[in-house]
N, C-alpha and C. Protein backbone atom coordinates (compact mmCIF):
# COMPACT_ATOMS: atom_id res chain seq x y z
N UNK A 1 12.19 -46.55 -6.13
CA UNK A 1 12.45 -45.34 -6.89
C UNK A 1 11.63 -44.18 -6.35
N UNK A 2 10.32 -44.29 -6.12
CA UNK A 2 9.45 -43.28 -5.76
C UNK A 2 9.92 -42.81 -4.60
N UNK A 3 10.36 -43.48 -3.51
CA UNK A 3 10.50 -42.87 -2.38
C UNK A 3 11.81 -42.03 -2.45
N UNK A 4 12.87 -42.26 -2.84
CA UNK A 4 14.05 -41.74 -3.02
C UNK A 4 13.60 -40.26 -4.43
N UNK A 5 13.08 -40.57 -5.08
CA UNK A 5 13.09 -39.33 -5.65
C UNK A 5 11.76 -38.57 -5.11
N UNK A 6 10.89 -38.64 -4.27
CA UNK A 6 10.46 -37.81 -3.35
C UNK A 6 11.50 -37.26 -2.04
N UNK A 7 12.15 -38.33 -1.42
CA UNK A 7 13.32 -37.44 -0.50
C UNK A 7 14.37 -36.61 -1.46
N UNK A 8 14.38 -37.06 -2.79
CA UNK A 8 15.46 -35.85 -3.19
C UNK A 8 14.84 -34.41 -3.08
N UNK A 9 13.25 -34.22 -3.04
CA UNK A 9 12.74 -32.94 -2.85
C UNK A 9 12.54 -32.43 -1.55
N UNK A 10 12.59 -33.56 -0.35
CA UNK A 10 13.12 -32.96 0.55
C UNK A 10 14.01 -32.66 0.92
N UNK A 11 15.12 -32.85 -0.26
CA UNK A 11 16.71 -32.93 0.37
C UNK A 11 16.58 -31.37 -0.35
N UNK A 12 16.00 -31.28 -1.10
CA UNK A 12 16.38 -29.76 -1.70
C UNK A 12 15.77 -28.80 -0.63
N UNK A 13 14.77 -29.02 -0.10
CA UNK A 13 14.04 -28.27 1.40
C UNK A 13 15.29 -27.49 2.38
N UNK A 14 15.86 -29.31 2.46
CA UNK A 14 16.75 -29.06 3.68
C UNK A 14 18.33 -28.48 3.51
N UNK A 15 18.44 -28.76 1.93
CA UNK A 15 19.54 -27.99 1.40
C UNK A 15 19.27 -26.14 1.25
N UNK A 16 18.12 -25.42 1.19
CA UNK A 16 17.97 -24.50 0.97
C UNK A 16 18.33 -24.00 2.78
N UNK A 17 17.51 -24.91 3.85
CA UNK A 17 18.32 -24.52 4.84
C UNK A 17 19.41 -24.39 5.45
N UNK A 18 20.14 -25.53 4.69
CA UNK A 18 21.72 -25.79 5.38
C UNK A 18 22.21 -26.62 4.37
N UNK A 19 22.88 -25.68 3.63
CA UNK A 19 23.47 -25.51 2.19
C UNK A 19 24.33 -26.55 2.27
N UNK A 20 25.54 -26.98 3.49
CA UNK A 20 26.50 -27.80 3.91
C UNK A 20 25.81 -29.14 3.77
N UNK A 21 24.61 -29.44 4.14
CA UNK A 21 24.03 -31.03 4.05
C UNK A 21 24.21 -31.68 3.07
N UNK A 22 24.76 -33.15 3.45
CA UNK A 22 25.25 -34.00 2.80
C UNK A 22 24.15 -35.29 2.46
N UNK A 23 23.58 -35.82 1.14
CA UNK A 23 22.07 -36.86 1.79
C UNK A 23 23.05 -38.00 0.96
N UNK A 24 23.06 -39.25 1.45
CA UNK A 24 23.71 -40.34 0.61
C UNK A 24 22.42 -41.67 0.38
N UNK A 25 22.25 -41.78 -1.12
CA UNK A 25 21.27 -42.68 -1.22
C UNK A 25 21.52 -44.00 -1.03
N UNK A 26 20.76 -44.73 -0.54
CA UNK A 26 21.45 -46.47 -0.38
C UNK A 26 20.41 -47.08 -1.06
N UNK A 27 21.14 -48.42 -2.10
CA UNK A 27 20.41 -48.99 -2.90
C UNK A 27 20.56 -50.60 -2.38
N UNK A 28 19.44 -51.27 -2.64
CA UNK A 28 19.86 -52.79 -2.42
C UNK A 28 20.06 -53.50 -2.76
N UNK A 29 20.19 -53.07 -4.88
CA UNK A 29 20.97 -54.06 -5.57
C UNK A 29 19.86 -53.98 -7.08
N UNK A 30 20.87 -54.40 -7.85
CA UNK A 30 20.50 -53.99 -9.54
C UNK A 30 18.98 -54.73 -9.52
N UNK A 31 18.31 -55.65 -8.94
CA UNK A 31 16.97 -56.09 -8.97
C UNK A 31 15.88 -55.30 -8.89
N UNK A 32 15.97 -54.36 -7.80
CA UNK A 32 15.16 -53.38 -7.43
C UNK A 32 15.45 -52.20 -7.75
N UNK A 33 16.69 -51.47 -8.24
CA UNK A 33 17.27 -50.38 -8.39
C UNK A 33 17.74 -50.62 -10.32
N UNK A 34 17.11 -50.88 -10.95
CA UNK A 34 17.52 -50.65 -12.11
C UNK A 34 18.26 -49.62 -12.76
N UNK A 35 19.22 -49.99 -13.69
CA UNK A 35 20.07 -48.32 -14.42
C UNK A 35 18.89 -47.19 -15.45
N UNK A 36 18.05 -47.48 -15.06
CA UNK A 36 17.11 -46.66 -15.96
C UNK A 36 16.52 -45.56 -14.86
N UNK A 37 16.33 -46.53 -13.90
CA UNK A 37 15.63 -45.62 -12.84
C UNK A 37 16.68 -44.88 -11.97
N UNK A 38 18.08 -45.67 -11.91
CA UNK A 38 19.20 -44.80 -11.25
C UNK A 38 19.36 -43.48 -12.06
N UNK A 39 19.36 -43.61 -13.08
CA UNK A 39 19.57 -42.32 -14.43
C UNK A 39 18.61 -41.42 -14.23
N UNK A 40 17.22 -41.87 -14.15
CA UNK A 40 16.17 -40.61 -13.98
C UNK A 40 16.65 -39.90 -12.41
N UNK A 41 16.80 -40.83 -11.49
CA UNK A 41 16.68 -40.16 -10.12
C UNK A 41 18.40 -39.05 -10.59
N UNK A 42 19.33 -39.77 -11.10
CA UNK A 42 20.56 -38.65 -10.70
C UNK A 42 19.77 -37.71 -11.88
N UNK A 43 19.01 -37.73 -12.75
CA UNK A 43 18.88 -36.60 -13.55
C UNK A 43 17.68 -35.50 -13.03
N UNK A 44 16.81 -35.87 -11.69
CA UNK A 44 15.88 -35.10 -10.79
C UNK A 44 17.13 -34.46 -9.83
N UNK A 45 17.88 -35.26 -9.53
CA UNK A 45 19.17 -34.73 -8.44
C UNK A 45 19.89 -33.34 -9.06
N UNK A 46 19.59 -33.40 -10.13
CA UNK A 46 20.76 -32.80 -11.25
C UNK A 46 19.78 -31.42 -11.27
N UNK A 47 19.10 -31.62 -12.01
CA UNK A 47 17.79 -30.62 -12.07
C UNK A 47 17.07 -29.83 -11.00
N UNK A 48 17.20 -30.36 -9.61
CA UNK A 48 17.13 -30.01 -8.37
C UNK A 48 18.21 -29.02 -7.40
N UNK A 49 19.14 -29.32 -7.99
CA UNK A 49 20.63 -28.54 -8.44
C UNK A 49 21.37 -28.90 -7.15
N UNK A 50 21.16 -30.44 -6.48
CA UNK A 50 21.53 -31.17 -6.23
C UNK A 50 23.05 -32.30 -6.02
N UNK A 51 23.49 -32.17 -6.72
CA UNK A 51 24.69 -33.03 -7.53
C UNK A 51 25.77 -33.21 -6.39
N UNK A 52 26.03 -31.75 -6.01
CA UNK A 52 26.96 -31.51 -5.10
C UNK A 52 26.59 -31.86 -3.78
N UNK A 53 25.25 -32.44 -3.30
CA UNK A 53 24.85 -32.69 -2.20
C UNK A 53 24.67 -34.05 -2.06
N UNK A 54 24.68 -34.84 -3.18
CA UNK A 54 23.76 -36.16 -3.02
C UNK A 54 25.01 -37.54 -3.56
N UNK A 55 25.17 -38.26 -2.98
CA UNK A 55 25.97 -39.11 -3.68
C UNK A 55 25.11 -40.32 -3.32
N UNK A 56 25.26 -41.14 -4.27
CA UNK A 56 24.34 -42.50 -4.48
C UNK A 56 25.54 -43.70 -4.37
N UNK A 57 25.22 -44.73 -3.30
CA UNK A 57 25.93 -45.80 -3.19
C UNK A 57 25.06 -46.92 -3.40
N UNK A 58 26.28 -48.05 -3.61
CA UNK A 58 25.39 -49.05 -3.90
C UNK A 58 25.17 -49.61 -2.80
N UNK A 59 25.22 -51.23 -2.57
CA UNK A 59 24.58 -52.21 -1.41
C UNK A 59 25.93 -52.12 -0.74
N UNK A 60 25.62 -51.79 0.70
CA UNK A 60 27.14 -51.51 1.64
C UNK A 60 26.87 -52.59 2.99
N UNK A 61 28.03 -52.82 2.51
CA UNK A 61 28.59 -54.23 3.36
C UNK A 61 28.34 -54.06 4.87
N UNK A 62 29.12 -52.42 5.54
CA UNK A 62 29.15 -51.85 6.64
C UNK A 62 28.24 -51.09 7.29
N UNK A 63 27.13 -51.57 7.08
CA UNK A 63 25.74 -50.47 7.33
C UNK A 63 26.54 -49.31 8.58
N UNK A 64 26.28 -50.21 9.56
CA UNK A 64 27.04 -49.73 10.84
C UNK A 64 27.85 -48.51 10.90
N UNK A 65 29.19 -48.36 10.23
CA UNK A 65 29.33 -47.77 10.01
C UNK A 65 29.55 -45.93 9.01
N UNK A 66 28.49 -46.63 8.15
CA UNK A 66 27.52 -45.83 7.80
C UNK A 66 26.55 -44.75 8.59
N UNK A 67 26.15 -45.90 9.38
CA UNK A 67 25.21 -44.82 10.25
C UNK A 67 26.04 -44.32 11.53
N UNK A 68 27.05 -44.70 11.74
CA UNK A 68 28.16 -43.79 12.90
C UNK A 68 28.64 -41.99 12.09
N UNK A 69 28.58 -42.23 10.66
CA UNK A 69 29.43 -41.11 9.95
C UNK A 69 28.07 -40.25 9.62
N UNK A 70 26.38 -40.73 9.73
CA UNK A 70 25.13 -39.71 9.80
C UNK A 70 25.14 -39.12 10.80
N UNK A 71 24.40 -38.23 10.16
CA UNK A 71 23.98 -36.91 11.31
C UNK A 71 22.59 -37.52 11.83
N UNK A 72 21.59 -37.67 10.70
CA UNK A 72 20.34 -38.41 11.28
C UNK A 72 19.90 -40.05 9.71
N UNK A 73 19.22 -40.56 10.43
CA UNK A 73 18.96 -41.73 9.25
C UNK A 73 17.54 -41.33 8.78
N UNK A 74 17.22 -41.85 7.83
CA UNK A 74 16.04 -41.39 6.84
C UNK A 74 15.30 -42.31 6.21
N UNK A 75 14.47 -42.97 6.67
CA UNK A 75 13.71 -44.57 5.95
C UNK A 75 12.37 -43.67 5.43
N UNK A 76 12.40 -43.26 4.52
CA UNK A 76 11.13 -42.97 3.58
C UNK A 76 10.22 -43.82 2.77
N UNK A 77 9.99 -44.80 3.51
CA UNK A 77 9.06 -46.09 2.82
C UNK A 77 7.53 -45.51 2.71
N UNK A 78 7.14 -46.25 1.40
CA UNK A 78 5.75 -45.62 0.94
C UNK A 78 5.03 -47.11 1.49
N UNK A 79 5.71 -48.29 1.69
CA UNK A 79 4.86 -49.63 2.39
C UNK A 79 5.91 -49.88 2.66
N UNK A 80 5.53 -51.13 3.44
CA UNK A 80 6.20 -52.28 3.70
C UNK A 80 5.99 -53.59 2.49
N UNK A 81 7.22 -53.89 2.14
CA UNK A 81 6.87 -55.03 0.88
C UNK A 81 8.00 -56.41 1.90
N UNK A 82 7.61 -56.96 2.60
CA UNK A 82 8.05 -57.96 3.25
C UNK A 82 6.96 -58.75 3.87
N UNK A 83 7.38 -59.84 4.34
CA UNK A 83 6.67 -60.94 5.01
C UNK A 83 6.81 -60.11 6.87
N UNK A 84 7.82 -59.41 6.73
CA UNK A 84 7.37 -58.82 8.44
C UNK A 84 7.74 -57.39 7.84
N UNK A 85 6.28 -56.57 8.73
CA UNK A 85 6.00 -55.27 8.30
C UNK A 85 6.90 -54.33 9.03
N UNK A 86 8.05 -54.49 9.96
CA UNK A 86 8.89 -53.68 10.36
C UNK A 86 10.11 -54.52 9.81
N UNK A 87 10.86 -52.77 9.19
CA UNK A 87 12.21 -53.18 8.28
C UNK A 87 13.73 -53.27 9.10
N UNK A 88 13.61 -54.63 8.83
CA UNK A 88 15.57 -54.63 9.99
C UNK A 88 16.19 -53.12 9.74
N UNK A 89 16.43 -52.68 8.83
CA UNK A 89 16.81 -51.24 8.50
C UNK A 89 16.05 -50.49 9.73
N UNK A 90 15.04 -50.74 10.23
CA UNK A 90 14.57 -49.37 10.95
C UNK A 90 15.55 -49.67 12.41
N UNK A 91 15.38 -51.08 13.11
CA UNK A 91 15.89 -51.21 13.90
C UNK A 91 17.12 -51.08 14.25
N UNK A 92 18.14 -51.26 13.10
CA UNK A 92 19.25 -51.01 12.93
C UNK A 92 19.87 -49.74 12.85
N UNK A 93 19.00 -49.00 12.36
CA UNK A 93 19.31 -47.63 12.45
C UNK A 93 18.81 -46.71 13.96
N UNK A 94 17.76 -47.29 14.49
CA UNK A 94 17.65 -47.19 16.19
C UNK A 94 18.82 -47.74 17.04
N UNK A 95 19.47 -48.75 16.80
CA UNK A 95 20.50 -49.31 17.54
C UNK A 95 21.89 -48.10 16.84
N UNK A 96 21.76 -47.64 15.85
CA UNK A 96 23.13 -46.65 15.79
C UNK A 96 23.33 -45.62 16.68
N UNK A 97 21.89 -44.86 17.41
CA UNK A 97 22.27 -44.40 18.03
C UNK A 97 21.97 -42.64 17.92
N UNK A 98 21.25 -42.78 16.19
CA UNK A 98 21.59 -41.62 15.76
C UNK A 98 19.94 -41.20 15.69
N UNK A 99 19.73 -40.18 14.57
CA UNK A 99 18.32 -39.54 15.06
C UNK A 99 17.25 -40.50 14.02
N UNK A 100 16.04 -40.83 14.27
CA UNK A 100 15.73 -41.90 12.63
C UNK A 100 14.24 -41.08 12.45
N UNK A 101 13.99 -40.65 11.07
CA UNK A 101 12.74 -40.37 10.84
C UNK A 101 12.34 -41.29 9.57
N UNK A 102 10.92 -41.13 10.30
CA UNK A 102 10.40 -42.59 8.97
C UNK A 102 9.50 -42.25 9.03
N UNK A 103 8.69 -42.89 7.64
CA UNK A 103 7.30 -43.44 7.41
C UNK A 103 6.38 -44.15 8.44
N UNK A 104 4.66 -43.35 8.52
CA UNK A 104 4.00 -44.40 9.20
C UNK A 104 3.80 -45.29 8.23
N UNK A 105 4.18 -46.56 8.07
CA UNK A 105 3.77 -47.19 7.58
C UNK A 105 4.30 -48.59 8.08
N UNK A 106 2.99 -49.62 7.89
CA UNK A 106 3.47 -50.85 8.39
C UNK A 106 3.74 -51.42 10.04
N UNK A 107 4.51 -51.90 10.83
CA UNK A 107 4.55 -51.61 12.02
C UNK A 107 5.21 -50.79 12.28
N UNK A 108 5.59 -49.68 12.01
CA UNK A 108 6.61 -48.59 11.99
C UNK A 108 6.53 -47.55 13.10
N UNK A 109 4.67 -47.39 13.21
CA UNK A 109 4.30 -46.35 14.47
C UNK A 109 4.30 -47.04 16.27
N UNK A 110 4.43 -48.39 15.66
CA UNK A 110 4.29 -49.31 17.27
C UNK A 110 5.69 -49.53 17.33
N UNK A 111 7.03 -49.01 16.73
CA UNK A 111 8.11 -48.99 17.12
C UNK A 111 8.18 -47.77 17.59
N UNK A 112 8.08 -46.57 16.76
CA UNK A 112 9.04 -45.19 16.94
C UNK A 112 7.86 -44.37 17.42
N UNK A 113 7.87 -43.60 18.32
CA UNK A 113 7.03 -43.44 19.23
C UNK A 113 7.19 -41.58 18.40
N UNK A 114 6.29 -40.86 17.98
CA UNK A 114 7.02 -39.75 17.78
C UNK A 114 7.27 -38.91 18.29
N UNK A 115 8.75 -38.18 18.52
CA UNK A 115 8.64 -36.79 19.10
C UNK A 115 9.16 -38.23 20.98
N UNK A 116 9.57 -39.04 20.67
CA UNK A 116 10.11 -39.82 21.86
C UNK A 116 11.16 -40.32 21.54
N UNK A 117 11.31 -41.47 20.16
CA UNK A 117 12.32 -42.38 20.17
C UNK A 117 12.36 -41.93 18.46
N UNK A 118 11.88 -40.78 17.73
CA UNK A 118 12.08 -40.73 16.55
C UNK A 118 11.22 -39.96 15.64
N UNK A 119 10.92 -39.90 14.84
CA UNK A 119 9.96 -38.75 14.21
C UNK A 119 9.37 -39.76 13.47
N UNK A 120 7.81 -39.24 13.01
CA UNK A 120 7.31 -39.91 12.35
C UNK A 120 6.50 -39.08 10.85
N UNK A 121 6.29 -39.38 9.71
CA UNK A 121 5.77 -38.22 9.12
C UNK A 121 4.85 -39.33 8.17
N UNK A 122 3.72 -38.46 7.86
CA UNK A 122 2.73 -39.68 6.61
C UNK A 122 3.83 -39.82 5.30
N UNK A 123 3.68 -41.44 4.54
CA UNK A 123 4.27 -41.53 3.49
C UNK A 123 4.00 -40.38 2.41
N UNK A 124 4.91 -40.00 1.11
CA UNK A 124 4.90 -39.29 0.45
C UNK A 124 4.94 -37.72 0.55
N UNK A 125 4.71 -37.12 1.84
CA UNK A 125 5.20 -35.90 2.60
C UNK A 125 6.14 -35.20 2.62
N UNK A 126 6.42 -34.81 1.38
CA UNK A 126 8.25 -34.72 1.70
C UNK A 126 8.60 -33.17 2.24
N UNK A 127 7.67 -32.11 2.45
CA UNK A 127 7.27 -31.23 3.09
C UNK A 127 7.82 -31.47 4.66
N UNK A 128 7.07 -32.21 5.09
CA UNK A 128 7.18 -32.80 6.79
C UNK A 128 8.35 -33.84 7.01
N UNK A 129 8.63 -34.35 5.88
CA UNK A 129 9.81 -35.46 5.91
C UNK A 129 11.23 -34.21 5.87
N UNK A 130 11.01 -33.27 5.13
CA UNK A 130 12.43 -32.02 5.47
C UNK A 130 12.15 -31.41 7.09
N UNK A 131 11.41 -30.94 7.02
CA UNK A 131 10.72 -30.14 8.08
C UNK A 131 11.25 -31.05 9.59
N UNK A 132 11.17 -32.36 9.40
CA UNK A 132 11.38 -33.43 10.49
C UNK A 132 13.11 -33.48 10.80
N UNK A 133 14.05 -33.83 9.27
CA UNK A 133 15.57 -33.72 9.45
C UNK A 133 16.12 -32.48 9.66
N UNK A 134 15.27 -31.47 9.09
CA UNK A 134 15.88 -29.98 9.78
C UNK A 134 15.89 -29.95 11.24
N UNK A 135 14.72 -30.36 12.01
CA UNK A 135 14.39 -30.19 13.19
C UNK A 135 15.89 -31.50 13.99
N UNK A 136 15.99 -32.53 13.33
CA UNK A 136 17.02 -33.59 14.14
C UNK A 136 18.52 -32.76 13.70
N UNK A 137 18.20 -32.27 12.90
CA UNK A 137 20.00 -31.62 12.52
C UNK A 137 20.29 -30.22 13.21
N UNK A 138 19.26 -29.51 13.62
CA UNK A 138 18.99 -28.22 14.35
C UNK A 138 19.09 -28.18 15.75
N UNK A 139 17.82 -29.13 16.28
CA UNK A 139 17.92 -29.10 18.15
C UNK A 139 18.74 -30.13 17.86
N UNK A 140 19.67 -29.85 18.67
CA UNK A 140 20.91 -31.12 19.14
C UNK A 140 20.38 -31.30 20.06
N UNK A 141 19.73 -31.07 21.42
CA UNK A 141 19.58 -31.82 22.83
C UNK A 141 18.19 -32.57 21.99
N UNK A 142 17.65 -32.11 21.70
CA UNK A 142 15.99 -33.19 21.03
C UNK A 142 16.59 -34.06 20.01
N UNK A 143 17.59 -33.92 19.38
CA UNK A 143 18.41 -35.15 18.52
C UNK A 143 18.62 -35.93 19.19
N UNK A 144 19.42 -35.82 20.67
CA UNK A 144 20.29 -36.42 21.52
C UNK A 144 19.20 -37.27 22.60
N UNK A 145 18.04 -36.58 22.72
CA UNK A 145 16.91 -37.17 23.46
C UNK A 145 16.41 -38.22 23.12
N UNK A 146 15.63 -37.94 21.36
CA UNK A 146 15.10 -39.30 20.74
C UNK A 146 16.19 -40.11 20.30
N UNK A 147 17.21 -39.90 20.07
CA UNK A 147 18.74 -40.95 19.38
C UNK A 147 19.02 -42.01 21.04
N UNK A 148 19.02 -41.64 22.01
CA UNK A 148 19.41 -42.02 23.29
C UNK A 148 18.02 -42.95 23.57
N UNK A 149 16.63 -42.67 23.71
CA UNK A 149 15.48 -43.35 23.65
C UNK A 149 15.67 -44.61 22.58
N UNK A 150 15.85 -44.08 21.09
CA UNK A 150 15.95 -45.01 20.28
C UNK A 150 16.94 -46.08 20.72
N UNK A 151 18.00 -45.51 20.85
CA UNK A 151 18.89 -46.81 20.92
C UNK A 151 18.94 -48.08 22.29
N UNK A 152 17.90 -47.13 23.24
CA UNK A 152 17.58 -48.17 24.87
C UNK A 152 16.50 -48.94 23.78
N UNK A 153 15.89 -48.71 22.97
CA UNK A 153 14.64 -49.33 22.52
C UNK A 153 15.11 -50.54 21.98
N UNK A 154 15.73 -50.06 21.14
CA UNK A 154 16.48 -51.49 20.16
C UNK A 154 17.20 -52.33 20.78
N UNK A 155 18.04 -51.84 22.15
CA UNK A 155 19.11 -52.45 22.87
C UNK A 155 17.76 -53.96 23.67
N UNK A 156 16.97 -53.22 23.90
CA UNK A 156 15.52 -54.16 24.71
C UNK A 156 15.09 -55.01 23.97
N UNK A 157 15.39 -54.90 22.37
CA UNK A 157 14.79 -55.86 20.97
C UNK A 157 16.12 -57.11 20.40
N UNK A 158 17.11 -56.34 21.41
CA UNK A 158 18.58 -57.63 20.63
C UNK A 158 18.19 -58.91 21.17
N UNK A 159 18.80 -59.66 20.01
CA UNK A 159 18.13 -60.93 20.03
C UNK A 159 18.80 -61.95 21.41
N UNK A 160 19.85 -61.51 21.70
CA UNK A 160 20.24 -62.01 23.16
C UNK A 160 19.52 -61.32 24.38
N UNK A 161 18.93 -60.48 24.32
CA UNK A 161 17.91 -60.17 25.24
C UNK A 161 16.47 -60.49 25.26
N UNK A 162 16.18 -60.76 24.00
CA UNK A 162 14.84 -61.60 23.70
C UNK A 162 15.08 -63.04 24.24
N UNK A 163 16.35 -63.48 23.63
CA UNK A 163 16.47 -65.17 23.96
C UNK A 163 16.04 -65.00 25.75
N UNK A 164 17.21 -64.39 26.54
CA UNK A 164 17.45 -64.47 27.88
C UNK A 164 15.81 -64.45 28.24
N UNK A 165 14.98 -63.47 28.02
CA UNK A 165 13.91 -63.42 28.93
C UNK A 165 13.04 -64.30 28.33
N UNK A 166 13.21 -65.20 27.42
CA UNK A 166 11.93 -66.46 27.11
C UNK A 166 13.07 -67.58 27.71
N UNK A 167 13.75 -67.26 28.24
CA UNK A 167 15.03 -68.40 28.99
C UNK A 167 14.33 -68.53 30.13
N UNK A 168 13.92 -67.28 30.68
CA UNK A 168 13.27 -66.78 32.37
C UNK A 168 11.76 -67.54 32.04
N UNK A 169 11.12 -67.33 31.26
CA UNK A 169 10.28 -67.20 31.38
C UNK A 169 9.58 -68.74 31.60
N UNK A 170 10.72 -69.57 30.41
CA UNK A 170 10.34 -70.36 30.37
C UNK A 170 10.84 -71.54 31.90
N UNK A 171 11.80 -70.87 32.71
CA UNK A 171 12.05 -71.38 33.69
C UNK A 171 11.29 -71.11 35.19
N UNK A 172 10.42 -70.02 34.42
CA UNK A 172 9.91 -69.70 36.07
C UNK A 172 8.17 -70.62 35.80
């Protein structure tokens, strides 16, 4: 909840710049996303004057294509709450192709290199977290720079390229 209704105040940042921006929230299911806390966040969305910018989905089957129809992806994590401190979400959204700004947090800075393969901003920032998607939605060749970096990065992390070189490795 916290992190999403801190990006709704950067979505209002980046809406005051480019009125047209579209932010879509992704949830991972009624366990973690309760209807109490969905209600407060659309009623900060609402109050933020928001409504018309923000649509909230639930758990989507097609990530993938999800992130083909973004302009840039947006992982605003305040931690890591897993047994491994980098989120398949981050990698996955490096393999789309598209621009990814995230949280330092967790192993997050020994993936995304910033201002190389992705932006990086301190958790709870939502100042620098707008300031960061203005900048990926604005320079298109520096979108196109770190999105192109990102996605050789992740392409080097697929798990058939991990297998192959402990294949080598283990044969030489």
């Amino acid at each position: 909840m916290e992190r999403r209704r801190r990006f709704s105040f950067s979505s209002k940042i980046v809406k005051q710049e480019i009125p047209s921006t579209n932010f879509l929230f992704l949830t991972k299911g009624t366990y973690e996303f309760e209807s109490k806390r969905l209600q407060a966040l659309k009623a900060l969305v609402q109050k933020l004057d928001l409504q018309r910018n923000v649509k909230f989905l639930g758990q989507v089957r097609q990530i993938e294509a999800l992130y083909q129809l973004s302009d840039v992806v947006v992982l605003p994590f305040r931690s890591v709450f897993s047994m491994m401190s980098t989120p398949l979400s981050l990698l996955e959204a490096m393999a789309s192709g598209k621009p990814v700004v995230a949280t330092r947090v967790g192993d997050i800075p020994e993936i995304i290199k910033h201002e190389e393969n992705g932006l990086l901003v301190k958790p709870r920032d939502h100042v620098s977290l707008a300031r960061c998607v203005l900048r990926a939605l604005t320079d298109k060749s520096f979108a196109e720079r770190i999105s192109s970096n990102a996605k050789s990065f992740a392409r080097s992390r697929d798990w058939s390229v991990v297998v192959d070189s402990y294949i080598r490795l283990y044969k030489n």
